[in-house]
C-alpha atoms as a PDB file:
ATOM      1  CA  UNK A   1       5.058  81.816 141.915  1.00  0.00           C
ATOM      2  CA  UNK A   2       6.738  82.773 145.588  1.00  0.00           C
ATOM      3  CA  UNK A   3       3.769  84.640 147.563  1.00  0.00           C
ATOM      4  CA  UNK A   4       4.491  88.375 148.527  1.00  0.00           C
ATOM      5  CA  UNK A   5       4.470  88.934 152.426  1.00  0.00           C
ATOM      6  CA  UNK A   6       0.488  90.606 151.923  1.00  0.00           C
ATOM      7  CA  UNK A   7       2.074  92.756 155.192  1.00  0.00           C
ATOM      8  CA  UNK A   8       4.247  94.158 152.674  1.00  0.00           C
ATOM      9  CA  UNK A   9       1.023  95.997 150.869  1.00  0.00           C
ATOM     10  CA  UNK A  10      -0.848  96.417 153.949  1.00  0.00           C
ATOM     11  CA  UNK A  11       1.611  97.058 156.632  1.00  0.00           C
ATOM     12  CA  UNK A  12       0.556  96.975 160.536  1.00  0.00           C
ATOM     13  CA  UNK A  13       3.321  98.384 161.708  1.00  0.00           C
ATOM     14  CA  UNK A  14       5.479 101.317 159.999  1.00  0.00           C
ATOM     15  CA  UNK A  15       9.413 102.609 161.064  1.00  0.00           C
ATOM     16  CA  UNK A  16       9.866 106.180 160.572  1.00  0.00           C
ATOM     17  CA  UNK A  17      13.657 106.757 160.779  1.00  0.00           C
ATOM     18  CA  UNK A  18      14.087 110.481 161.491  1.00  0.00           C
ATOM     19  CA  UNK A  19      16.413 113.088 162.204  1.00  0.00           C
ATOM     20  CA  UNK A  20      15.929 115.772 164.675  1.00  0.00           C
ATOM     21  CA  UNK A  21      14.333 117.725 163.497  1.00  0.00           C
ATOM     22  CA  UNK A  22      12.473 115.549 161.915  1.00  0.00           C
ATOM     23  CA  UNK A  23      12.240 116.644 157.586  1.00  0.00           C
ATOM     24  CA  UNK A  24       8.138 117.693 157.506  1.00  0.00           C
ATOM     25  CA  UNK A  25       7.928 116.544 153.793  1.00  0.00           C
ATOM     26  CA  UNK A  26       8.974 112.723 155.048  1.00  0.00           C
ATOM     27  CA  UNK A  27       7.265 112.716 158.196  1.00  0.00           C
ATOM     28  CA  UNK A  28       3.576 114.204 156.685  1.00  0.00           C
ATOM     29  CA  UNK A  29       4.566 111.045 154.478  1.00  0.00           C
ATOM     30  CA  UNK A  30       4.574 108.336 157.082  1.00  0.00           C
ATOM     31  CA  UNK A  31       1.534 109.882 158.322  1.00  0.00           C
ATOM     32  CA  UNK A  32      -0.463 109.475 155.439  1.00  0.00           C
ATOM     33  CA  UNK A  33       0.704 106.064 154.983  1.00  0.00           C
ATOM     34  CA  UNK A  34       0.200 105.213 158.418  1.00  0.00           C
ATOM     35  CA  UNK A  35      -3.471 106.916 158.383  1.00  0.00           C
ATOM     36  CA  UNK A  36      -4.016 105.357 155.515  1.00  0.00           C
ATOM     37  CA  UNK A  37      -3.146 101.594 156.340  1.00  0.00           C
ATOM     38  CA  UNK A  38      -4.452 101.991 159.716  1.00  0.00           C
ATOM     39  CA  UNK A  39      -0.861 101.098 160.746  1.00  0.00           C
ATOM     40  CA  UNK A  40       0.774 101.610 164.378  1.00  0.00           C
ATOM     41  CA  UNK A  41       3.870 104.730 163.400  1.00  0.00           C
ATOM     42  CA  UNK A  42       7.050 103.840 165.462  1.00  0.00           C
ATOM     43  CA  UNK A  43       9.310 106.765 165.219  1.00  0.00           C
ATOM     44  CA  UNK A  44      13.167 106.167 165.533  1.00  0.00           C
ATOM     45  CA  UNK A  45      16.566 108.795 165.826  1.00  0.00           C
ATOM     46  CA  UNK A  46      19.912 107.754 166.440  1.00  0.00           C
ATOM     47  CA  UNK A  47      21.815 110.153 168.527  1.00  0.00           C
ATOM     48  CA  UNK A  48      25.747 110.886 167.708  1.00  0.00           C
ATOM     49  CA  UNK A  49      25.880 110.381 171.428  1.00  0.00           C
ATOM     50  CA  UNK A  50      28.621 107.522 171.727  1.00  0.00           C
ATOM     51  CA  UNK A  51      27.460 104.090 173.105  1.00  0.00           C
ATOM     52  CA  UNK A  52      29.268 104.532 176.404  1.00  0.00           C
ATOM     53  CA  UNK A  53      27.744 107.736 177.037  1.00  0.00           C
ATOM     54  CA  UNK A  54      23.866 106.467 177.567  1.00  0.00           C
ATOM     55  CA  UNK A  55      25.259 104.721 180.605  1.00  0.00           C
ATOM     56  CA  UNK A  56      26.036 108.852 182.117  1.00  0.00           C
ATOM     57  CA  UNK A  57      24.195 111.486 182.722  1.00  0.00           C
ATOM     58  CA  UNK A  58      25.423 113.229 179.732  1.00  0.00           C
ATOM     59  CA  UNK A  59      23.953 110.692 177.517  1.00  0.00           C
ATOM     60  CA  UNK A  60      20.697 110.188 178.713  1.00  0.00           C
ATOM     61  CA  UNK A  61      20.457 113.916 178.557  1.00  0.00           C
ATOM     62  CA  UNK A  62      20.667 113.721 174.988  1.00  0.00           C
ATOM     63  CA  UNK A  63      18.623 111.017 174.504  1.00  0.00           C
ATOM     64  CA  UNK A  64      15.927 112.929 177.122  1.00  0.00           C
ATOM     65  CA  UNK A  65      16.538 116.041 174.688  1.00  0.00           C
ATOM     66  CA  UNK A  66      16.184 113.672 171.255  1.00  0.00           C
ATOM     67  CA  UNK A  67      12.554 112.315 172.474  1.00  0.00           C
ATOM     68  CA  UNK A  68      11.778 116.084 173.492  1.00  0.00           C
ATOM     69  CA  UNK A  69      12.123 116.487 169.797  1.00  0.00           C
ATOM     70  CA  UNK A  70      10.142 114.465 169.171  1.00  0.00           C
ATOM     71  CA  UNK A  71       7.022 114.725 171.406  1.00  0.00           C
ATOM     72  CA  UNK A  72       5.056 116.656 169.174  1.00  0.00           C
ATOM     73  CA  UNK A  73       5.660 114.336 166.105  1.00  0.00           C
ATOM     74  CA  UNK A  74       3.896 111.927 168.272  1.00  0.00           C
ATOM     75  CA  UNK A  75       1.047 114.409 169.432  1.00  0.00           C
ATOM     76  CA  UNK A  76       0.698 115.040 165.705  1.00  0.00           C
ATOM     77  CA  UNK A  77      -0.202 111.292 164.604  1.00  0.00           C
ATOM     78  CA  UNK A  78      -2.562 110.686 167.753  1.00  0.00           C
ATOM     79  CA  UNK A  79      -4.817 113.380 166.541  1.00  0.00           C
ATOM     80  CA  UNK A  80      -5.365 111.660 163.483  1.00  0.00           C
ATOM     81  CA  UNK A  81      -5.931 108.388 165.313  1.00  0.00           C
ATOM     82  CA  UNK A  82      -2.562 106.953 164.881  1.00  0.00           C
ATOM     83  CA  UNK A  83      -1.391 104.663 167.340  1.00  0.00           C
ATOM     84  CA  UNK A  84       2.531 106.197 167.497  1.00  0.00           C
ATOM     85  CA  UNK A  85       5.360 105.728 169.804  1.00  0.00           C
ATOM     86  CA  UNK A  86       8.958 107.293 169.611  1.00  0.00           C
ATOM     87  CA  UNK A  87      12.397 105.526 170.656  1.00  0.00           C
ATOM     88  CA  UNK A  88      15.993 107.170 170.468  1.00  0.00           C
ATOM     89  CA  UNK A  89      18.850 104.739 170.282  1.00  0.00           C
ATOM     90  CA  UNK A  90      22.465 105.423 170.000  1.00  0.00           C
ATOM     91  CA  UNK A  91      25.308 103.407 168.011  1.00  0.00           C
ATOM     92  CA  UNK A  92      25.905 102.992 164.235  1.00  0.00           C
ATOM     93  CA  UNK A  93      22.405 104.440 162.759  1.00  0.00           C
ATOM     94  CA  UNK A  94      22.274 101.424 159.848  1.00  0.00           C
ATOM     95  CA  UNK A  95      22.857  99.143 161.987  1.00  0.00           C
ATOM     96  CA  UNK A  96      20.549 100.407 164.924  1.00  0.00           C
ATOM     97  CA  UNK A  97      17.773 100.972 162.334  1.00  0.00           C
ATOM     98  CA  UNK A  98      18.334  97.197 160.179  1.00  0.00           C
ATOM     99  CA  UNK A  99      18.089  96.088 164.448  1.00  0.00           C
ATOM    100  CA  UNK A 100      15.474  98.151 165.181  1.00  0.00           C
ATOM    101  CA  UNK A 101      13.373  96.999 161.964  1.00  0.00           C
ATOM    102  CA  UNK A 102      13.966  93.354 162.884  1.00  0.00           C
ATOM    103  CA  UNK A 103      13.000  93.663 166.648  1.00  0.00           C
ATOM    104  CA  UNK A 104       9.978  95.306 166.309  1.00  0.00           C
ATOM    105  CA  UNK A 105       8.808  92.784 163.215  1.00  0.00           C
ATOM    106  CA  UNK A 106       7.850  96.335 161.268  1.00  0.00           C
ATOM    107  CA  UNK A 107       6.699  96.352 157.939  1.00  0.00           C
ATOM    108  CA  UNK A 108       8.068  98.907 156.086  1.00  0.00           C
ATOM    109  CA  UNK A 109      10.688 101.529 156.485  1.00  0.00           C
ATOM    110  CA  UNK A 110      10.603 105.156 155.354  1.00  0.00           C
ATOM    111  CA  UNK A 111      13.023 107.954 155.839  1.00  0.00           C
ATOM    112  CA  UNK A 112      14.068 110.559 153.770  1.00  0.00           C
ATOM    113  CA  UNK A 113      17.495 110.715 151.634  1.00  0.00           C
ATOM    114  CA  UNK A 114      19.878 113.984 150.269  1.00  0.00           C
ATOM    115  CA  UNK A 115      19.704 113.898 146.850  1.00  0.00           C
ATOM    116  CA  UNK A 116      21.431 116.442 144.132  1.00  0.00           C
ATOM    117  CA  UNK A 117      24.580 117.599 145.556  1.00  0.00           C
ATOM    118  CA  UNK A 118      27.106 119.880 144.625  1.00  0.00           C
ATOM    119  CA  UNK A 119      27.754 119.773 140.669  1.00  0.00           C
ATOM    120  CA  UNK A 120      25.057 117.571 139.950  1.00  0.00           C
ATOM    121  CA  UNK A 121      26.223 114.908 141.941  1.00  0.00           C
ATOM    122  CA  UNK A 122      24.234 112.666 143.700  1.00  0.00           C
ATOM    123  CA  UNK A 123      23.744 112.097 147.106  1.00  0.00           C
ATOM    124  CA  UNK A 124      21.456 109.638 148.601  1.00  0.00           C
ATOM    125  CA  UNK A 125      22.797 109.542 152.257  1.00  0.00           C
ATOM    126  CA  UNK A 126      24.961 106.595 153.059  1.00  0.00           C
ATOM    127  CA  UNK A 127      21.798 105.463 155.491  1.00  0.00           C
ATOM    128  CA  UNK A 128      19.194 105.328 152.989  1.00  0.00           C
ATOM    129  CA  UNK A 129      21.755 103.756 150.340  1.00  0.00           C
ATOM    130  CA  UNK A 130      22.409 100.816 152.859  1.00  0.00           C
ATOM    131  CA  UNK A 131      19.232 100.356 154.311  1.00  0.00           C
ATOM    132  CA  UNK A 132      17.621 100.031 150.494  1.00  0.00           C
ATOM    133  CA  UNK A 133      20.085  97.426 149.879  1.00  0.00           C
ATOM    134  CA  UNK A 134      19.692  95.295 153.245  1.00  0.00           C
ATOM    135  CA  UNK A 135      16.750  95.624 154.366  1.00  0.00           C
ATOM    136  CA  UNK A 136      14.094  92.670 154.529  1.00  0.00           C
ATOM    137  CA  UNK A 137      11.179  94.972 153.922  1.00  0.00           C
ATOM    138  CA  UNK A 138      10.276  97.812 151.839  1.00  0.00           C
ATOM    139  CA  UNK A 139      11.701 100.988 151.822  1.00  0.00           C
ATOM    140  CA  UNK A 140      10.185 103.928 150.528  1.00  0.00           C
ATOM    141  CA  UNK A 141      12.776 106.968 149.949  1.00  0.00           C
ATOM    142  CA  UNK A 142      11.152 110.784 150.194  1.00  0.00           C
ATOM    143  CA  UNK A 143      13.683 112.554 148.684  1.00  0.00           C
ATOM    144  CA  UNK A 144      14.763 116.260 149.702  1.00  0.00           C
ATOM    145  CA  UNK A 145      13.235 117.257 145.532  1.00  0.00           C
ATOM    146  CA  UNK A 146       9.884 117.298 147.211  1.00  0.00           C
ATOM    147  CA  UNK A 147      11.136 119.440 150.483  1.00  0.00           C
ATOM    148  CA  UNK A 148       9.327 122.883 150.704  1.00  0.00           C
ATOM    149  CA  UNK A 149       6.482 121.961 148.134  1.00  0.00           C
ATOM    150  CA  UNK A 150       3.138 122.976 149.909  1.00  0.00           C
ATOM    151  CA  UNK A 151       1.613 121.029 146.697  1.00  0.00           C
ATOM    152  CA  UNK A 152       2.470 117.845 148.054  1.00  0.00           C
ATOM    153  CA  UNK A 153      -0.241 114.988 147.791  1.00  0.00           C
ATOM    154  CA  UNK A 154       0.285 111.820 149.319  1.00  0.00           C
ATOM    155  CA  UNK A 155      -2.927 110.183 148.202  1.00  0.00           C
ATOM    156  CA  UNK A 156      -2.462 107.192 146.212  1.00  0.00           C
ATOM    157  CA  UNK A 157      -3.803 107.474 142.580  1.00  0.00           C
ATOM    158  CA  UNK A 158      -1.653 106.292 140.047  1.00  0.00           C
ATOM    159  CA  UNK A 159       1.312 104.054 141.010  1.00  0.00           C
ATOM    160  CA  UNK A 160       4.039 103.574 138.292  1.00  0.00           C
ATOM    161  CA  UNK A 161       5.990 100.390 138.508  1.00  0.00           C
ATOM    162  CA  UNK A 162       9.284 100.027 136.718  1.00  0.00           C
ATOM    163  CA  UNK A 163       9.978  96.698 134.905  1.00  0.00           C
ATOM    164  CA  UNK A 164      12.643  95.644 133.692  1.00  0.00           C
ATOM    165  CA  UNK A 165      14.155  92.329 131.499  1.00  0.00           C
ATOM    166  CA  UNK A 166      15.098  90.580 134.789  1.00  0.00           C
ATOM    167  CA  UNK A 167      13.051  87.831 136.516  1.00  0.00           C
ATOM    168  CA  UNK A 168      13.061  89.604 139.749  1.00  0.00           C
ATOM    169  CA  UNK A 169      10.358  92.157 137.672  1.00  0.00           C
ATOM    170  CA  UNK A 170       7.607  89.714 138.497  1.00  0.00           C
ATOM    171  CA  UNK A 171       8.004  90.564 141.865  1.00  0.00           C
ATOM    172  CA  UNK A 172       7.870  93.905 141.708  1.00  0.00           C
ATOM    173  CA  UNK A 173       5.020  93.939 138.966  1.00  0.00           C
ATOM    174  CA  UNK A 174       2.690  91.954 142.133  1.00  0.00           C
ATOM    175  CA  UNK A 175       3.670  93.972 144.193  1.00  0.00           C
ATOM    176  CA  UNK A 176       2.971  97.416 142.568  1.00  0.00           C
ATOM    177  CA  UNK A 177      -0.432  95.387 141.875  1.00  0.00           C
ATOM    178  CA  UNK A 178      -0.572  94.743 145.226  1.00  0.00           C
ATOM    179  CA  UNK A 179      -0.247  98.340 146.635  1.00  0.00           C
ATOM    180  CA  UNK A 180      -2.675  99.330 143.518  1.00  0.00           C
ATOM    181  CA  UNK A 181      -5.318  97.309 144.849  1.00  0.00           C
ATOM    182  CA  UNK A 182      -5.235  98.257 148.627  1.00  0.00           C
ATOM    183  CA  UNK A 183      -5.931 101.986 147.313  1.00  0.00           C
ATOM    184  CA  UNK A 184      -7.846 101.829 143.908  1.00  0.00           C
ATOM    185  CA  UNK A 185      -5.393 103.267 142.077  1.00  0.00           C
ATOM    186  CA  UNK A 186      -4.058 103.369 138.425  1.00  0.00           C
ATOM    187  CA  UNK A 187      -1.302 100.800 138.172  1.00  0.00           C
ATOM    188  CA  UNK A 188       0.914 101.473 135.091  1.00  0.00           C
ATOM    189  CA  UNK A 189       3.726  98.780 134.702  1.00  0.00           C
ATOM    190  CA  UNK A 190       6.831 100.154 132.322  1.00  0.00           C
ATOM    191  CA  UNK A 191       8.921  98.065 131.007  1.00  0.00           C
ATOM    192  CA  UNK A 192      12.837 100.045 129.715  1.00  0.00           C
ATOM    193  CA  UNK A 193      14.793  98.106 127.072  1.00  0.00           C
ATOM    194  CA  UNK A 194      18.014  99.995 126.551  1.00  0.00           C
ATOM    195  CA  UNK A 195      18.900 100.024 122.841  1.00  0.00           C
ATOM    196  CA  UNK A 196      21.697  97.329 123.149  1.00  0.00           C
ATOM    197  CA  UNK A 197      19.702  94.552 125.298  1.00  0.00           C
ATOM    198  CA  UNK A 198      16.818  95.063 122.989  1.00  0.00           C
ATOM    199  CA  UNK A 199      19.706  94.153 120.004  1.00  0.00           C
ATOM    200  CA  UNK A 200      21.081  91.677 121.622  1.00  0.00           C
ATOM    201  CA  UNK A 201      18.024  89.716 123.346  1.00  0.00           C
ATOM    202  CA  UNK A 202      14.630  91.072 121.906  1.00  0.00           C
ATOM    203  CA  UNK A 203      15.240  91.669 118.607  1.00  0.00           C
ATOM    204  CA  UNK A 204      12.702  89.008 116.937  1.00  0.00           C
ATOM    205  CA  UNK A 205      10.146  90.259 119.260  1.00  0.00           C
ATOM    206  CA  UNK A 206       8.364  94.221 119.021  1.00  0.00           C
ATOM    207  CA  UNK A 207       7.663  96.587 121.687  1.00  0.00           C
ATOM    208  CA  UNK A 208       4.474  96.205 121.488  1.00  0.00           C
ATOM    209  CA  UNK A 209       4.344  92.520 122.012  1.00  0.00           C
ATOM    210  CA  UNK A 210       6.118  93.018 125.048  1.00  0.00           C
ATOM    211  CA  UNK A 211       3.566  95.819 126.247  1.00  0.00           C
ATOM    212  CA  UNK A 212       0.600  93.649 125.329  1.00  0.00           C
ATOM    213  CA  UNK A 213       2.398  90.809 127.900  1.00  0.00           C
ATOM    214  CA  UNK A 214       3.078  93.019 130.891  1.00  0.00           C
ATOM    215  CA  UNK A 215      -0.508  92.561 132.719  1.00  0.00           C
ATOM    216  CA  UNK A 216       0.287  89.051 132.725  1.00  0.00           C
ATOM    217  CA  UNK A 217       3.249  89.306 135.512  1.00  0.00           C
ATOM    218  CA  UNK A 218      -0.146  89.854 137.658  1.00  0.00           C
ATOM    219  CA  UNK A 219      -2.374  86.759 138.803  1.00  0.00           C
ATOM    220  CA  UNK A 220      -5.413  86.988 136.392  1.00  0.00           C
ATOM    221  CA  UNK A 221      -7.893  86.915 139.681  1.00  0.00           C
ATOM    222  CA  UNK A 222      -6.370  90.319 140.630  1.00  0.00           C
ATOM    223  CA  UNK A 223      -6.025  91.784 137.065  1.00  0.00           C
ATOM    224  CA  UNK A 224      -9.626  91.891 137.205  1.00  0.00           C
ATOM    225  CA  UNK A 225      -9.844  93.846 139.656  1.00  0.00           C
ATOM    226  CA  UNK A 226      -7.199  96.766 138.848  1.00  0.00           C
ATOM    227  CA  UNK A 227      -6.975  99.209 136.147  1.00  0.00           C
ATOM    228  CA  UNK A 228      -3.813  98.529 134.760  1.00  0.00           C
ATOM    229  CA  UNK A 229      -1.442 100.200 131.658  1.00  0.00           C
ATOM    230  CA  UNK A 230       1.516  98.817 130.284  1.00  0.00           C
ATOM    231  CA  UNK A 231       4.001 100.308 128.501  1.00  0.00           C
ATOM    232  CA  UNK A 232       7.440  99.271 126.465  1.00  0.00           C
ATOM    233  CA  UNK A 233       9.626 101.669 125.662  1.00  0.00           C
ATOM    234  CA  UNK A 234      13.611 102.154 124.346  1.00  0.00           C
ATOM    235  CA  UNK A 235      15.977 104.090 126.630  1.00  0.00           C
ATOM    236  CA  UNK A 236      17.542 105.515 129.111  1.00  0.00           C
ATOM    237  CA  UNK A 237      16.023 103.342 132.158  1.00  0.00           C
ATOM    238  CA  UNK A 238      16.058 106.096 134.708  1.00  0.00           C
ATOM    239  CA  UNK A 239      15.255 109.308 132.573  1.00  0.00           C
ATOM    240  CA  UNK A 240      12.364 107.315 130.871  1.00  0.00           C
ATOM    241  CA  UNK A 241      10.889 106.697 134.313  1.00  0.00           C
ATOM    242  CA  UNK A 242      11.346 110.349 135.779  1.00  0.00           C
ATOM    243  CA  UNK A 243       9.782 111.303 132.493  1.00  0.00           C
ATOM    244  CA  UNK A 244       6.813 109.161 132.985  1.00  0.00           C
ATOM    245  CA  UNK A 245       6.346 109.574 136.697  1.00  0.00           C
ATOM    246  CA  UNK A 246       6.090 113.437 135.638  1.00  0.00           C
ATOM    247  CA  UNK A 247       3.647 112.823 132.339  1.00  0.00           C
ATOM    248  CA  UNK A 248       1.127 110.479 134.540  1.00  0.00           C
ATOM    249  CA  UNK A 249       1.557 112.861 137.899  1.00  0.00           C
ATOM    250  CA  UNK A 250       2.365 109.898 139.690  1.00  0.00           C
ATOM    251  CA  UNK A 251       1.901 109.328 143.381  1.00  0.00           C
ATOM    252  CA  UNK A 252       4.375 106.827 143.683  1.00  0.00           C
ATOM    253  CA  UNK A 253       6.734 104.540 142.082  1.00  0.00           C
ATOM    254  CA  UNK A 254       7.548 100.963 142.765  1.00  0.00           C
ATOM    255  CA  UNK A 255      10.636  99.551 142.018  1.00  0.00           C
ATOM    256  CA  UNK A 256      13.386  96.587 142.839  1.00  0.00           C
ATOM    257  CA  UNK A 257      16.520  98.033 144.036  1.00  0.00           C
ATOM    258  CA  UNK A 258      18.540  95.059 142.364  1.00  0.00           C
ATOM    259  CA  UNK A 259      21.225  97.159 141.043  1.00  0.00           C
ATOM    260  CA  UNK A 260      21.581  98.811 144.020  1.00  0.00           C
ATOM    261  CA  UNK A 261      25.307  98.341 144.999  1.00  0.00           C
ATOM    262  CA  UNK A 262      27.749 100.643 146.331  1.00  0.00           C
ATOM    263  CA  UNK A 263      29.652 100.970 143.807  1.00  0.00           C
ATOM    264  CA  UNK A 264      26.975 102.295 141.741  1.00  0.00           C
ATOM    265  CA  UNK A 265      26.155 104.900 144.835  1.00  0.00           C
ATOM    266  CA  UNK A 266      29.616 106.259 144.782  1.00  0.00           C
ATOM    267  CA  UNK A 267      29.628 106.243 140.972  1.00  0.00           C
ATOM    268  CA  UNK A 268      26.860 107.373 139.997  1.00  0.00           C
ATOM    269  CA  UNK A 269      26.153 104.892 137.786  1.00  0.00           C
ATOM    270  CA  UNK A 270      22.977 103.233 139.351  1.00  0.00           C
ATOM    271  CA  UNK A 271      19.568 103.606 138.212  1.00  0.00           C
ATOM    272  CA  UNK A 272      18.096 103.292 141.479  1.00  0.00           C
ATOM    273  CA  UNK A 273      20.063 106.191 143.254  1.00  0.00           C
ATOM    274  CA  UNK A 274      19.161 108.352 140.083  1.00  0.00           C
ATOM    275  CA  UNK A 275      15.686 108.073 140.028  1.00  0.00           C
ATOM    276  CA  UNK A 276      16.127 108.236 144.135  1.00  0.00           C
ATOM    277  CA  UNK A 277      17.333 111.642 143.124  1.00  0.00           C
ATOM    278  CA  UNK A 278      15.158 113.078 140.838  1.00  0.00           C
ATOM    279  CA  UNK A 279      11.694 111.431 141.456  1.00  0.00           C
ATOM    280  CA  UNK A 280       8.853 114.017 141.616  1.00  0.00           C
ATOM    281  CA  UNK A 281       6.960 111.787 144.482  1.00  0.00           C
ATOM    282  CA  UNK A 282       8.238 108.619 146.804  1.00  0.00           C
ATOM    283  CA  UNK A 283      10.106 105.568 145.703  1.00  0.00           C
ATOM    284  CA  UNK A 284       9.510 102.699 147.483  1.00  0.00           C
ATOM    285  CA  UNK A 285      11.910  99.634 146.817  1.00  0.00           C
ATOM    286  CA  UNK A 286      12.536  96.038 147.261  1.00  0.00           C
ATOM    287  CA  UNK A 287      16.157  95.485 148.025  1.00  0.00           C
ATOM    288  CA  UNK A 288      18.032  92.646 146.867  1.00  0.00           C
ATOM    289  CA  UNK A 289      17.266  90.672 149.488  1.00  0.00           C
ATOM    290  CA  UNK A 290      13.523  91.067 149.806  1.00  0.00           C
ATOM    291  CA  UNK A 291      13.639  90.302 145.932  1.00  0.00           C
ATOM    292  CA  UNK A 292      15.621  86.842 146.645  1.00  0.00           C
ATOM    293  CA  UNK A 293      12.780  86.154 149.249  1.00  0.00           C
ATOM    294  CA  UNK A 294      10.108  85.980 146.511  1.00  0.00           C
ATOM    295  CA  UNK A 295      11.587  85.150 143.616  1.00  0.00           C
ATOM    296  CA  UNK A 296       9.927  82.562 141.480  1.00  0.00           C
ATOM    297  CA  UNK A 297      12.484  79.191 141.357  1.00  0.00           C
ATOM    298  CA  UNK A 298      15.666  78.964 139.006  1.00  0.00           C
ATOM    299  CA  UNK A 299      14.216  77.411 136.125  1.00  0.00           C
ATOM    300  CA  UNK A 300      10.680  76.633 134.977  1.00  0.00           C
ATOM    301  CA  UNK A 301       7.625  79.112 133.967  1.00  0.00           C
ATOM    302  CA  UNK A 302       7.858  81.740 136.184  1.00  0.00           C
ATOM    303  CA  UNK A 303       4.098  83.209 135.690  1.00  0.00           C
ATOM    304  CA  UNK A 304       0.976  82.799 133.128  1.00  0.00           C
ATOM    305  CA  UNK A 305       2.955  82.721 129.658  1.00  0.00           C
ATOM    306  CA  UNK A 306       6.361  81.166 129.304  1.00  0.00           C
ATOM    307  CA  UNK A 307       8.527  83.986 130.578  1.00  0.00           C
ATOM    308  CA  UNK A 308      11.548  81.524 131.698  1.00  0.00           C
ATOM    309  CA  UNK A 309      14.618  82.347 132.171  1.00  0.00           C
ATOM    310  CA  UNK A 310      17.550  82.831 134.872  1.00  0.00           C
ATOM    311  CA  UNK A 311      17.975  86.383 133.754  1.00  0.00           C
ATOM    312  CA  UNK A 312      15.028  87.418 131.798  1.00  0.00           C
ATOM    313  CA  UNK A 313      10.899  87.222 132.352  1.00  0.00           C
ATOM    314  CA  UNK A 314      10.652  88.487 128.959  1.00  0.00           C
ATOM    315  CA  UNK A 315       8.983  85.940 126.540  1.00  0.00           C
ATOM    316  CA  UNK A 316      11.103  84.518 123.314  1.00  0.00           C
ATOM    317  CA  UNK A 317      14.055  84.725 125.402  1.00  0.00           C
ATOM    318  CA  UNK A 318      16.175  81.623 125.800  1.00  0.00           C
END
């Protein structure tokens, strides 16, 4: 078993990628977290000022005008005792904030994405659909569902972690455990077979065999500390986790953004950028890379029971 980065869970240090102005829904977000975590809040914006033009007046007037912006996003955080400093970069705005991320050794990232589009169709944002598949820490998406809901609580009560058959689940399983156990909260770890895997891979082996084996992707020394649920279901991955999330009023969900290519952003077809869409509180992901950096090795138990496999954690599978 690979150990999680414990920063990861408790992060010191927190990027807020923001437009100006900056979306309040996101931004009262990464306070909370950062109030929360007793974290330092860097806030960053990437002008459409061209490169060459921070080297002119023109430039750094927009830059001047961008951290006018803002000022009181920074005022904001210091009241509540957060130590918070703003920078405004110009270039490509993945690439500056992947740069910024590594530079400044942060965390976590959080920004806010577009979601349901015209005709139903979904829209992420090109920046958070890169960023949640190249970044080396985790991202947690606000998405614009939540925008304009005075309702909103950020407080961390139940966390709802989404498993599924793949090894890389371990990882998120800890690390939903993980987050659980910084804030007391109500970890519930759901595991989604779709009809045809379950056919093809499980079908010696009942649901609730499965559900009964789900607490045992966590370390027994921290299962006794958390309240944990698990559930195994048939489905529709991403509509049985938007249903859940809105049964348990979840606060947030964890999840591993392994399918998260760009072909299934332009598509449609991803799980990820659908429940990125439609969640009714924050997603916060492990990209593809961050899951390579913990997973367990290629072959040999990969936690408690005898969940081995290159593809599946799920016991009886060979």
């Amino acid at each position: 078993m690979v150990p999680l980065r414990p920063e990861w869970s408790a992060p010191s240090t927190i990027l807020f990628a923001t437009e100006c102005p900056a979306n309040e829904t996101s931004f009262t977000f990464a306070l909370a977290r950062a109030k929360e975590s007793r974290a330092d809040l860097l806030l960053l914006h990437i002008c459409d000022e061209p490169a060459w033009a921070s080297a002119h007046s023109a430039g750094e007037r927009g830059i001047y005008r961008h951290l006018e912006h803002l000022e009181p996003l920074i005022q904001r955080a210091r009241e509540l005792g957060i130590d918070c400093r703003a920078e405004v970069r110009t270039g490509i705005t993945v690439d500056e904030i992947l740069r910024f991320s590594r530079e400044k050794k942060v965390d976590c990232i959080i920004l806010g994405a577009h979601t349901a589009g015209p005709a139903g169709r979904l829209l992420v944002g090109s920046v958070a659909e890169t960023i949640l598949r190249e970044a080396e820490v985790p991202v947690t998406i606000v998405n614009s569902f939540l925008q304009g809901n005075a309702c909103c609580d950020f407080f961390t009560r139940t966390i709802l972690c989404a498993l599924n058959p793949h090894r890389s689940s371990e990882a998120v399983a800890r690390f939903g455990a993980e987050i659980a156990e910084r804030h007391g909260a109500h970890l519930v770890l759901q595991l989604v077979i779709t009809p045809q895997d379950y056919e093809d891979n499980f079908a010696g082996r009942t649901l609730d065999e499965m559900e009964n084996e789900l607490a045992e992707l966590i370390p027994a020394s921290q299962r006794e500390k958390l309240k944990i649920e698990g559930m195994a279901v048939l489905g529709d991955p991403a509509e049985e986790l938007l249903y859940q999330a809105r049964v348990l009023r979840a606060n947030l969900i964890v999840m591993g953004a392994r399918d998260a290519t760009h072909f299934a952003a332009l598509s449609n077809s991803g799980i990820v950028y659908k429940v990125l869409a439609y969640a009714p509180c924050p997603v916060v992901t492990l990209s593809p890379v961050a899951l390579a950096a913990c997973e367990p090795p290629r072959y040999g138990p990969v936690s408690e029971t005898n969940w081995a496999s290159d593809n599946y954690v799920l016991p009886g599978v060979i």
